[in-house]
N, C-alpha and C. Protein backbone atom coordinates (compact mmCIF):
# COMPACT_ATOMS: atom_id res chain seq x y z
N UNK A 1 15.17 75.63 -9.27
CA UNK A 1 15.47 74.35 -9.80
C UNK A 1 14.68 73.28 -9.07
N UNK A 2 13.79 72.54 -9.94
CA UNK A 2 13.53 71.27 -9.55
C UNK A 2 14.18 70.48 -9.18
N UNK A 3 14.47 69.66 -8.30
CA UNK A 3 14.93 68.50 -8.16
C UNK A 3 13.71 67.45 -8.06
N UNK A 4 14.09 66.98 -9.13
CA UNK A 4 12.67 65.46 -9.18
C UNK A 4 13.24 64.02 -8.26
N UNK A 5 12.98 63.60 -7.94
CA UNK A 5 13.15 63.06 -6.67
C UNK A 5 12.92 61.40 -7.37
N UNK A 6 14.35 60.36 -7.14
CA UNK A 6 14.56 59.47 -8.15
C UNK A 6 13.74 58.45 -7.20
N UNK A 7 12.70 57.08 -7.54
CA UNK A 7 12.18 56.66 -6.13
C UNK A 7 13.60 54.95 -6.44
N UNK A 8 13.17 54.93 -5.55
CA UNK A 8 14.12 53.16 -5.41
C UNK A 8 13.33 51.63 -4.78
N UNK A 9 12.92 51.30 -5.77
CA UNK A 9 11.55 50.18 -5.54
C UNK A 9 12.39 48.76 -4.92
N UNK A 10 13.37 48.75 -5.01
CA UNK A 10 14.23 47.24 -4.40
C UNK A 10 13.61 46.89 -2.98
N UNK A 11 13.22 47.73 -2.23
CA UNK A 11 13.00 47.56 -1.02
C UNK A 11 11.51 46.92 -0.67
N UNK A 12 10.48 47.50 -1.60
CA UNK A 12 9.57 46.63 -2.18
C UNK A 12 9.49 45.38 -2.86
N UNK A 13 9.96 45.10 -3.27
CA UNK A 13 10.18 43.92 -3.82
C UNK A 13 10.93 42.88 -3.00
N UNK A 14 12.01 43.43 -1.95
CA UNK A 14 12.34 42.53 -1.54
C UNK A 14 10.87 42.12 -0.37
N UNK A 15 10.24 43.06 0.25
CA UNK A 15 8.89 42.76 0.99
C UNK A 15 8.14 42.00 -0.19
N UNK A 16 7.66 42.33 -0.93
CA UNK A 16 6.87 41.28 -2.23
C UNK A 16 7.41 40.10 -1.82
N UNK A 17 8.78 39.33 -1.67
CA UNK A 17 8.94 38.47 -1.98
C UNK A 17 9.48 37.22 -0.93
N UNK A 18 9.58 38.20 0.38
CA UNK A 18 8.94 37.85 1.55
C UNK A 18 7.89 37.41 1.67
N UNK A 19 7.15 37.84 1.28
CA UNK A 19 5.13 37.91 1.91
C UNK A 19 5.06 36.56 0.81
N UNK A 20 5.30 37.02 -0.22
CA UNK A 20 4.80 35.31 -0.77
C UNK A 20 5.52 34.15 -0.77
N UNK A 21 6.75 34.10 0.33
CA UNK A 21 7.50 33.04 0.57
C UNK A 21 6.92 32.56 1.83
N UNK A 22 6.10 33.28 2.57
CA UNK A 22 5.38 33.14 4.12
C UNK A 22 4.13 32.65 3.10
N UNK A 23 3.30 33.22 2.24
CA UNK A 23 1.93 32.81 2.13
C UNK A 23 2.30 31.14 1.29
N UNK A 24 3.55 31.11 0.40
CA UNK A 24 3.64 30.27 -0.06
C UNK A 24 3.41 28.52 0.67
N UNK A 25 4.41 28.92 2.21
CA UNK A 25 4.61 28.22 3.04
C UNK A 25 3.34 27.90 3.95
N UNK A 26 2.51 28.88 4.13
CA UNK A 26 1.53 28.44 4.72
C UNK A 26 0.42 27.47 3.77
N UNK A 27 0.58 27.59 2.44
CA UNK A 27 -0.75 26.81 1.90
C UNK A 27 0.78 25.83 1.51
N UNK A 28 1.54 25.57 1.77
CA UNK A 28 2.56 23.83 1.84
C UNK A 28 1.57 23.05 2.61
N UNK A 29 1.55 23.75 3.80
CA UNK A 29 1.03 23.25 5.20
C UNK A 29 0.10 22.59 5.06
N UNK A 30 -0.96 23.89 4.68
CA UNK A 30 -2.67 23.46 4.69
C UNK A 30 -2.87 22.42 3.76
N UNK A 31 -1.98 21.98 2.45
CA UNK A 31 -1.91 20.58 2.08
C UNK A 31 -1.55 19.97 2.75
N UNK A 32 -0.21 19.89 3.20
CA UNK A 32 0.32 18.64 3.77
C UNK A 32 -0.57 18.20 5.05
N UNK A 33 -1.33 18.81 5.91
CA UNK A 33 -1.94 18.65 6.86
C UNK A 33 -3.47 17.82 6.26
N UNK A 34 -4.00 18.25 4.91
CA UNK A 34 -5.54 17.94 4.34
C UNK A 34 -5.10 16.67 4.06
N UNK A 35 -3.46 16.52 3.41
CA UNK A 35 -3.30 14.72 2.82
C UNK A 35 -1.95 14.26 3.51
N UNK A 36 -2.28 13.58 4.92
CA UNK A 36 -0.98 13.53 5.67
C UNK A 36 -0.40 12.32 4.99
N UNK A 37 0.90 11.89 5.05
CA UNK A 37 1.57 10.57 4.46
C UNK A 37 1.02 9.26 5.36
N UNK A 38 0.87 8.52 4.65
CA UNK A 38 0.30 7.03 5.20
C UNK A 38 1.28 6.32 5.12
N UNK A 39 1.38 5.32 6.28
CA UNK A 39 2.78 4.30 6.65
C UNK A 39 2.61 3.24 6.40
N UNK A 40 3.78 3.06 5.00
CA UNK A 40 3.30 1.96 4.10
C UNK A 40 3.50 0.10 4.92
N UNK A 41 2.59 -0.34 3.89
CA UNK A 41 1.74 -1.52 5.05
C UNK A 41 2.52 -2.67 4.58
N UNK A 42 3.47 -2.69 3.03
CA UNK A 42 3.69 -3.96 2.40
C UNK A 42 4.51 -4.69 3.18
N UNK A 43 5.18 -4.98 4.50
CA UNK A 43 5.33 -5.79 5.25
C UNK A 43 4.58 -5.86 6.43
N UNK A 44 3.37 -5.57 6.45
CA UNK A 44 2.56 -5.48 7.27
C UNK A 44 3.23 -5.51 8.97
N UNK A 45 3.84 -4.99 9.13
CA UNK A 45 5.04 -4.51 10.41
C UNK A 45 4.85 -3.20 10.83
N UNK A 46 5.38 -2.39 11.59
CA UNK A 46 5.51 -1.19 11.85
C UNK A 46 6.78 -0.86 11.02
N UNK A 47 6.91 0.20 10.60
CA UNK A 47 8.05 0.76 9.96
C UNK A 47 9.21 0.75 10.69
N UNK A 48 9.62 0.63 12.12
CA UNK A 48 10.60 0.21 13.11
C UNK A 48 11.02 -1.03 12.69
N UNK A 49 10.22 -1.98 12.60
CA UNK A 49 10.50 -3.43 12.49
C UNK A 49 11.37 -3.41 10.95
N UNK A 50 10.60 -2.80 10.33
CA UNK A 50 10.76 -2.92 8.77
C UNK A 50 12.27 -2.45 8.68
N UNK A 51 12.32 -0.99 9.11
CA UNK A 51 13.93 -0.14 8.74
C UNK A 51 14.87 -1.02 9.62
N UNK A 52 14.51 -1.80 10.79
CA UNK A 52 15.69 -2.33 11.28
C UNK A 52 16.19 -3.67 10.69
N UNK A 53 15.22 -4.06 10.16
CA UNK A 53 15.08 -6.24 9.71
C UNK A 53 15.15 -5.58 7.98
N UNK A 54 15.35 -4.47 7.51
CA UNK A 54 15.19 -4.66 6.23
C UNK A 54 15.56 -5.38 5.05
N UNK A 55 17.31 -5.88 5.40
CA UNK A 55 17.83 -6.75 4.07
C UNK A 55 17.26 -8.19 5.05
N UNK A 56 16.83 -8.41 6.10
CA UNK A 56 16.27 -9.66 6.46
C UNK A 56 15.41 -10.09 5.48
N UNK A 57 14.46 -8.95 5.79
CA UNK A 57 12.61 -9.34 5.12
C UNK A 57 12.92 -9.55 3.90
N UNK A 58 13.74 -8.65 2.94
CA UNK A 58 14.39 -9.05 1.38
C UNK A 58 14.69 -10.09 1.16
N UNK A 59 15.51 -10.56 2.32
CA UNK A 59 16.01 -12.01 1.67
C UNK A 59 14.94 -13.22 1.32
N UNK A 60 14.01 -12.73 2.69
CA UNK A 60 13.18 -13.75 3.38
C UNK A 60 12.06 -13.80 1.83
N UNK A 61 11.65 -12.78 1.62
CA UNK A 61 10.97 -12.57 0.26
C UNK A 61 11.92 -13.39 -0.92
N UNK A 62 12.86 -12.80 -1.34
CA UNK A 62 13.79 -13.49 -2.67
C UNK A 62 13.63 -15.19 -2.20
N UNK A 63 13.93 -16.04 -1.10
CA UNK A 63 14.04 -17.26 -0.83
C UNK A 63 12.69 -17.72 -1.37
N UNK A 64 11.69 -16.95 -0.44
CA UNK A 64 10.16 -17.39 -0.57
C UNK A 64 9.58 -17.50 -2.63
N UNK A 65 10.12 -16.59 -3.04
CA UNK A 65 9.73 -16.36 -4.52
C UNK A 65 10.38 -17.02 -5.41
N UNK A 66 11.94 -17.84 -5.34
CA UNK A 66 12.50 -18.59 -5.78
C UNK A 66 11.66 -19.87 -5.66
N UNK A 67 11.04 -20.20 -4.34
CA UNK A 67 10.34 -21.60 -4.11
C UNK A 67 8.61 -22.00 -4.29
N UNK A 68 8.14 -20.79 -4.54
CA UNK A 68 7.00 -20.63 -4.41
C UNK A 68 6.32 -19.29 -5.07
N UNK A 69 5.36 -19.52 -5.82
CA UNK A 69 4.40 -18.44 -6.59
C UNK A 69 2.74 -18.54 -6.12
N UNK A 70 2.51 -17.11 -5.94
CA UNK A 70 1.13 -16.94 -5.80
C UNK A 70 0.16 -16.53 -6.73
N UNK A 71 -1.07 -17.36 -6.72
CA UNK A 71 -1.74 -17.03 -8.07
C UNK A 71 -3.01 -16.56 -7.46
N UNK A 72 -3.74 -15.63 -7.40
CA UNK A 72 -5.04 -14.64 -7.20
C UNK A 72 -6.24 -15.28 -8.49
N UNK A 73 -7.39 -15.58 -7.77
CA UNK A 73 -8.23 -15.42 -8.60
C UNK A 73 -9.07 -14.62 -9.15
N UNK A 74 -8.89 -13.46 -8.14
CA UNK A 74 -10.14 -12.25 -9.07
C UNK A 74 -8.97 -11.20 -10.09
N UNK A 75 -9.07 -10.50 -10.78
CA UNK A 75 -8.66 -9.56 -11.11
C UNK A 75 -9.58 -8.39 -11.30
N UNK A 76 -11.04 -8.30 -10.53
CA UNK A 76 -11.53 -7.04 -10.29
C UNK A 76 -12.40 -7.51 -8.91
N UNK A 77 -12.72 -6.40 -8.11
CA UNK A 77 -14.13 -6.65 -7.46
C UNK A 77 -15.16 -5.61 -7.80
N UNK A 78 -16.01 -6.16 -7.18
CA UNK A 78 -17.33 -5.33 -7.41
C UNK A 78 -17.65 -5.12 -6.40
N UNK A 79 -18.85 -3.65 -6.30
CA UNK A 79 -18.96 -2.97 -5.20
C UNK A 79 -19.81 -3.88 -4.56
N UNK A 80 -20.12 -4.65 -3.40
CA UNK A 80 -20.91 -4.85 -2.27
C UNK A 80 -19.40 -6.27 -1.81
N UNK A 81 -20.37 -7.33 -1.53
CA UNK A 81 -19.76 -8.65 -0.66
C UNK A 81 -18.55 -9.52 -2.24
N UNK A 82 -17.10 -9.65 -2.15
CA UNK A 82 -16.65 -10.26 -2.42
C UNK A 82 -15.90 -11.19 -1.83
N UNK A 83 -15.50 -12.55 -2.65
CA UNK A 83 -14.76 -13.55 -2.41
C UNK A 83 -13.28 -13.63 -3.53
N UNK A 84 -12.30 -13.79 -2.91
CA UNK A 84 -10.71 -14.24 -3.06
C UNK A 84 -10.45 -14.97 -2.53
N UNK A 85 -9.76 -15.90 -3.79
CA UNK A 85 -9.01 -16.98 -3.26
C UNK A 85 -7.72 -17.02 -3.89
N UNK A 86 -6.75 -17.81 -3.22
CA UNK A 86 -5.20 -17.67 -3.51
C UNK A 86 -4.63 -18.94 -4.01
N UNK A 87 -3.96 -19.38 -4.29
CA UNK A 87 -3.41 -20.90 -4.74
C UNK A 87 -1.54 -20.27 -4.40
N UNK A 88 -1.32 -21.19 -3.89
CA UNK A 88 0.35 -21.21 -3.39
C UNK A 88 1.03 -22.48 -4.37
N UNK A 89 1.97 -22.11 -5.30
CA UNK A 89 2.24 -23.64 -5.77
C UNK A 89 4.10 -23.87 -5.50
N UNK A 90 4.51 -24.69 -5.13
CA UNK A 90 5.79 -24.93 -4.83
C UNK A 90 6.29 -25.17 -6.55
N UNK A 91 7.27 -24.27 -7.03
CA UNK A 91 7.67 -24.16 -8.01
C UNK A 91 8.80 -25.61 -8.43
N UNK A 92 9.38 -26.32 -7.36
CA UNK A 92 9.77 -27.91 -7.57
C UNK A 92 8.96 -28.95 -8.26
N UNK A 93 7.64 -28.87 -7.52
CA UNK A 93 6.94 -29.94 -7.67
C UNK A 93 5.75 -29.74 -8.86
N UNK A 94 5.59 -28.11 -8.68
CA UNK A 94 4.31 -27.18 -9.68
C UNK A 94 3.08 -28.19 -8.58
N UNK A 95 2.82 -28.15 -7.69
CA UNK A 95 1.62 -28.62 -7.07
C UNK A 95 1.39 -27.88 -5.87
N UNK A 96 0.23 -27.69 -5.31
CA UNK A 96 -0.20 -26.65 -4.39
C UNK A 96 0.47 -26.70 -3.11
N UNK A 97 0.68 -25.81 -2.48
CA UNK A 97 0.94 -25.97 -0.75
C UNK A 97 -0.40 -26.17 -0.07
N UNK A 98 -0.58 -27.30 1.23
CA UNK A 98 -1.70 -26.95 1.43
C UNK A 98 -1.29 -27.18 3.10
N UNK A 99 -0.13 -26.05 3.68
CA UNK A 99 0.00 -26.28 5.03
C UNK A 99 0.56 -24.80 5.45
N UNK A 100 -0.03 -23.78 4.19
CA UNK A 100 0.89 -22.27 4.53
C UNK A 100 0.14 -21.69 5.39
N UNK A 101 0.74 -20.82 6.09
CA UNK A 101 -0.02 -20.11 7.17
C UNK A 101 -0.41 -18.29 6.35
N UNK A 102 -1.58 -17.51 6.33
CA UNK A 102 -1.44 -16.45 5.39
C UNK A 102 -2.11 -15.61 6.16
N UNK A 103 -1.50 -14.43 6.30
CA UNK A 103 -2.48 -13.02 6.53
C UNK A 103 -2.49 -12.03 5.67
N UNK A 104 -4.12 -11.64 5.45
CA UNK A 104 -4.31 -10.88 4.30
C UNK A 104 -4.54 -9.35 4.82
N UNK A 105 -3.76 -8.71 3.83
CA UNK A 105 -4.61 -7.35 4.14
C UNK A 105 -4.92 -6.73 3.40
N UNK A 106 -6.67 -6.13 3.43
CA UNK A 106 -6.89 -5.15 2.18
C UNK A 106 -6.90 -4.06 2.82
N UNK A 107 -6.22 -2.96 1.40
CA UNK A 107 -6.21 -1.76 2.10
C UNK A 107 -6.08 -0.78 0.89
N UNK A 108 -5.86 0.55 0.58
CA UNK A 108 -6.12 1.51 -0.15
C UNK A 108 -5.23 2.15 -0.72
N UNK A 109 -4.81 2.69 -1.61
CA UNK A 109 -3.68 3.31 -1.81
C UNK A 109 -3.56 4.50 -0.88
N UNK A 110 -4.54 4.74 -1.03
CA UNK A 110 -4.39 6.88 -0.26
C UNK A 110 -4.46 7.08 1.41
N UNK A 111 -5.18 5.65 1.95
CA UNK A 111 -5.63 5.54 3.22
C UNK A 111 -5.49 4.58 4.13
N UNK A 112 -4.89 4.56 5.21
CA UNK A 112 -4.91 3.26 6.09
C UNK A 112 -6.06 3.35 6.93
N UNK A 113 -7.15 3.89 7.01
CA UNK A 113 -8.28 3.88 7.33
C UNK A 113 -9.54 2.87 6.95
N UNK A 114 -9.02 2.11 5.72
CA UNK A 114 -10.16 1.01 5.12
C UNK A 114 -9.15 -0.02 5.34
N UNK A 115 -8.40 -0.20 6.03
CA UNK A 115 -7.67 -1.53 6.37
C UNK A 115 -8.48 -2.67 6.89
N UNK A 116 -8.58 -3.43 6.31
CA UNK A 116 -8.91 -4.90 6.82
C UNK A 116 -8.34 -5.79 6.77
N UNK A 117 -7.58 -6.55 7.77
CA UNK A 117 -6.91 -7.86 8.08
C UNK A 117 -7.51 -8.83 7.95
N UNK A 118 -7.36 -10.04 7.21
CA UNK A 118 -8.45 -11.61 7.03
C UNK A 118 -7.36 -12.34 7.28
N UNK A 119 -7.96 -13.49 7.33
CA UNK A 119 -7.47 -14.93 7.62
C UNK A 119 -8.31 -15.65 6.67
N UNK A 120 -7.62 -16.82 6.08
CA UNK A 120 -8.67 -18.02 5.21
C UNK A 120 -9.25 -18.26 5.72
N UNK A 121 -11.10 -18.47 5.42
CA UNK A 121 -11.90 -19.57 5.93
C UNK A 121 -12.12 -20.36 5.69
N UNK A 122 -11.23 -20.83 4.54
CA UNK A 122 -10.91 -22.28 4.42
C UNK A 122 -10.25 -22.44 3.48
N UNK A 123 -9.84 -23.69 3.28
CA UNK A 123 -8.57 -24.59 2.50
C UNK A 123 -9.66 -25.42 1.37
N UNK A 124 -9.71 -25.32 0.00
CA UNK A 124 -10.44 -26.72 -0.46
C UNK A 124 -9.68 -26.73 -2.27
N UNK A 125 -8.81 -27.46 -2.03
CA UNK A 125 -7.94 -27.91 -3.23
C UNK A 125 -7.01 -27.31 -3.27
N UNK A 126 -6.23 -26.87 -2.36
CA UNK A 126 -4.75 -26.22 -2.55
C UNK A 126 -5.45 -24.55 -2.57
N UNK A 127 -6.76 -24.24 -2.72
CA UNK A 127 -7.03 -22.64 -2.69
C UNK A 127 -7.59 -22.32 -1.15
N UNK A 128 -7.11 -21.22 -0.65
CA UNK A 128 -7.24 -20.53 0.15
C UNK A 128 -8.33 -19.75 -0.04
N UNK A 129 -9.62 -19.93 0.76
CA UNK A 129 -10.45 -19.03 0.24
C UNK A 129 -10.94 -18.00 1.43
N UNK A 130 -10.89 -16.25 1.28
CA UNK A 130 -11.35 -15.69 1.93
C UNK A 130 -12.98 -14.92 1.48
N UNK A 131 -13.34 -14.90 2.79
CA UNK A 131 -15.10 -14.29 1.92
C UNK A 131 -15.37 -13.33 2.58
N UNK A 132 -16.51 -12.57 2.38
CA UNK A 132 -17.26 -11.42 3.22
C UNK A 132 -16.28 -10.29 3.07
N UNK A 133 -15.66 -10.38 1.54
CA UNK A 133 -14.80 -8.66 1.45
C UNK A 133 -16.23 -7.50 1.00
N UNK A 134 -15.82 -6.55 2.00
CA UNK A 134 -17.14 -5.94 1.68
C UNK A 134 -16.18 -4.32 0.91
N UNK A 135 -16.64 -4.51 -0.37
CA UNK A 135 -15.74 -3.30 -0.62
C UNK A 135 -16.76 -2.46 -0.92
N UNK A 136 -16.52 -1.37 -0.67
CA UNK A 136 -17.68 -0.23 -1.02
C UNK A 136 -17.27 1.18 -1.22
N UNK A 137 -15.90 0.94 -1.86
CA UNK A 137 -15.59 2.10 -2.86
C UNK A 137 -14.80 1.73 -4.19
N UNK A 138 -15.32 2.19 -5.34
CA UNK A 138 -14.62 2.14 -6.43
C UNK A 138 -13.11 2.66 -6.00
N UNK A 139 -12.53 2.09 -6.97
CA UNK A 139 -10.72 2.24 -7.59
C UNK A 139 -10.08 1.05 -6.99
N UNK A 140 -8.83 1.65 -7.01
CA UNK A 140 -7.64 0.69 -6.73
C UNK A 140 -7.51 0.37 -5.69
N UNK A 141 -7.89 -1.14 -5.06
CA UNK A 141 -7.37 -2.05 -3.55
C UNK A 141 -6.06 -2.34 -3.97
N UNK A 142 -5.26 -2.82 -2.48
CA UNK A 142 -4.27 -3.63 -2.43
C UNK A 142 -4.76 -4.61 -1.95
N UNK A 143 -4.15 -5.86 -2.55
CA UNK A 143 -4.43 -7.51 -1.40
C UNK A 143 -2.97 -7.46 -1.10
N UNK A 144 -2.60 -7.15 0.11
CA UNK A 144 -1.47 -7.68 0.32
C UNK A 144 -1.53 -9.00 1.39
N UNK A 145 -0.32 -9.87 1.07
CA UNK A 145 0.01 -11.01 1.90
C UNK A 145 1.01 -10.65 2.53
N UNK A 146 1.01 -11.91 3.46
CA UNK A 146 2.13 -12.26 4.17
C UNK A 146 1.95 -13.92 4.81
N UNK A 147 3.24 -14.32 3.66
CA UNK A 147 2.53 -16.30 4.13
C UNK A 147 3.75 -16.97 4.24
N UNK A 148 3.86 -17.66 5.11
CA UNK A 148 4.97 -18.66 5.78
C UNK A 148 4.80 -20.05 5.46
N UNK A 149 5.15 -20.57 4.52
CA UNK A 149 5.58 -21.57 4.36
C UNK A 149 6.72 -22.73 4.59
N UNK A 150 6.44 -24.06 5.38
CA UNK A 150 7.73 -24.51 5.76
C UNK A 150 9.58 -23.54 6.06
N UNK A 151 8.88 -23.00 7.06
CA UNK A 151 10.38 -22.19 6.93
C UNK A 151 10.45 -20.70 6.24
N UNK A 152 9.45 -20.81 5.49
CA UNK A 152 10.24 -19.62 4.28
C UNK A 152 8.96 -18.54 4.52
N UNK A 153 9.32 -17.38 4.47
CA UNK A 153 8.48 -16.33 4.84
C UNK A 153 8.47 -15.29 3.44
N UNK A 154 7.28 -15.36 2.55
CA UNK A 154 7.28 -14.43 1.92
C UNK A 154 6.10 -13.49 1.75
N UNK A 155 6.47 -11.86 0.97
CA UNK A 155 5.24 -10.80 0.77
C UNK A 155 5.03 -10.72 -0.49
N UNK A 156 3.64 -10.89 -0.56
CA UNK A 156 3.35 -10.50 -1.76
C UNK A 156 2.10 -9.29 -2.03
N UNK A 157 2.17 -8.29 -3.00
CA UNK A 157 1.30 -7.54 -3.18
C UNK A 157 0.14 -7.43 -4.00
N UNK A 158 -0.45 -7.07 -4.85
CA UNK A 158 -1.58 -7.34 -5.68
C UNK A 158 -2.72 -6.42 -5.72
N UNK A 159 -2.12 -5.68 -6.68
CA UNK A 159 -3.62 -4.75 -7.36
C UNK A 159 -5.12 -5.63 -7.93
N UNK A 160 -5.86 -5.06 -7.13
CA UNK A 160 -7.32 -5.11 -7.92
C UNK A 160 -8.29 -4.46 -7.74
N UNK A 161 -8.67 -3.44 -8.71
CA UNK A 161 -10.00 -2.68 -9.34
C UNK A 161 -11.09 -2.96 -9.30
N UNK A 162 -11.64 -1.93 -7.89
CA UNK A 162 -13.14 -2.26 -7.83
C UNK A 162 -13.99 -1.51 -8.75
N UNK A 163 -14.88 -2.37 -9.36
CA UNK A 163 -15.86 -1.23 -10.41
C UNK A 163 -17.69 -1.75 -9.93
N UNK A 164 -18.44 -1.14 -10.50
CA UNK A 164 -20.40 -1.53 -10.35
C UNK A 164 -20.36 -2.68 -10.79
N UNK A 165 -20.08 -3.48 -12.07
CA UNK A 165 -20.63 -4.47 -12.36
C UNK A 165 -19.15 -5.74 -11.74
């Protein structure tokens, strides 16, 4: 009499499914390591400052945006030397601020590596004008602010699309 000999594959499979829960985990890694997370900049603070002052900076924003709107003049740049300018208008009077204090920062969606911090180089009619943005990669910038006006501290953000022409 033969006895044919029954096999039992569970034990394989549970190794199968091991090995690709280890290989799975290792290429998590080798992404997460190629595109590490970037520490977002829109209060231009350290993230300490930010998580501890957070319903502060909110408020400080809601006050600032109730009293005051920011208006951008480019809505694209182009690749080499650009200029932005800002207009602040006190929403009481609808006439410009021309005593806000502002720091700009351009920066990238994917990278805090093209960060650049500006200051106005000058004031001429209620516009704030900054110059010498040297952008030299296509897509999506951030302009973010941060401007203090009499008292009131607000952020503002602002997409604009660099393209060739």
């Amino acid at each position: 009499m033969d006895k044919k000999k029954e096999r039992n594959y569970w034990p394989h499979g549970i190794l199968a499914i091991i090995t690709a829960v280890v290989i799975g985990g290792g290429f998590s890694i080798r992404a997460a390591l190629e595109h590490p997370v970037q520490e977002s900049t829109y209060f231009m603070e350290h993230y300490q400052g930010v998580e501890d002052n957070a319903y502060e900076l909110e408020q400080q924003k809601d006050k600032f945006d109730k009293n005051f709107k920011i208006l951008y003049s480019l809505k694209k740049f182009k690749i080499g030397k650009n200029s932005l300018s800002l207009k602040i208008i006190k929403r009481a009077t609808n006439k410009p601020v021309k005593n806000a204090d502002i720091d700009m920062l351009l920066t990238r969606y994917e990278t805090n590596d093209l960060n650049k911090k500006l200051k106005p180089e000058k004031i001429q009619n209620g516009n704030y004008i900054f110059k010498d943005l040297d952008i030299q990669k296509l897509g999506r910038w951030k302009v973010l602010t941060t401007t203090k006006v009499d008292g009131f501290r607000g952020f503002n953000s602002q997409e604009i699309n660099a393209t060739r022409q």
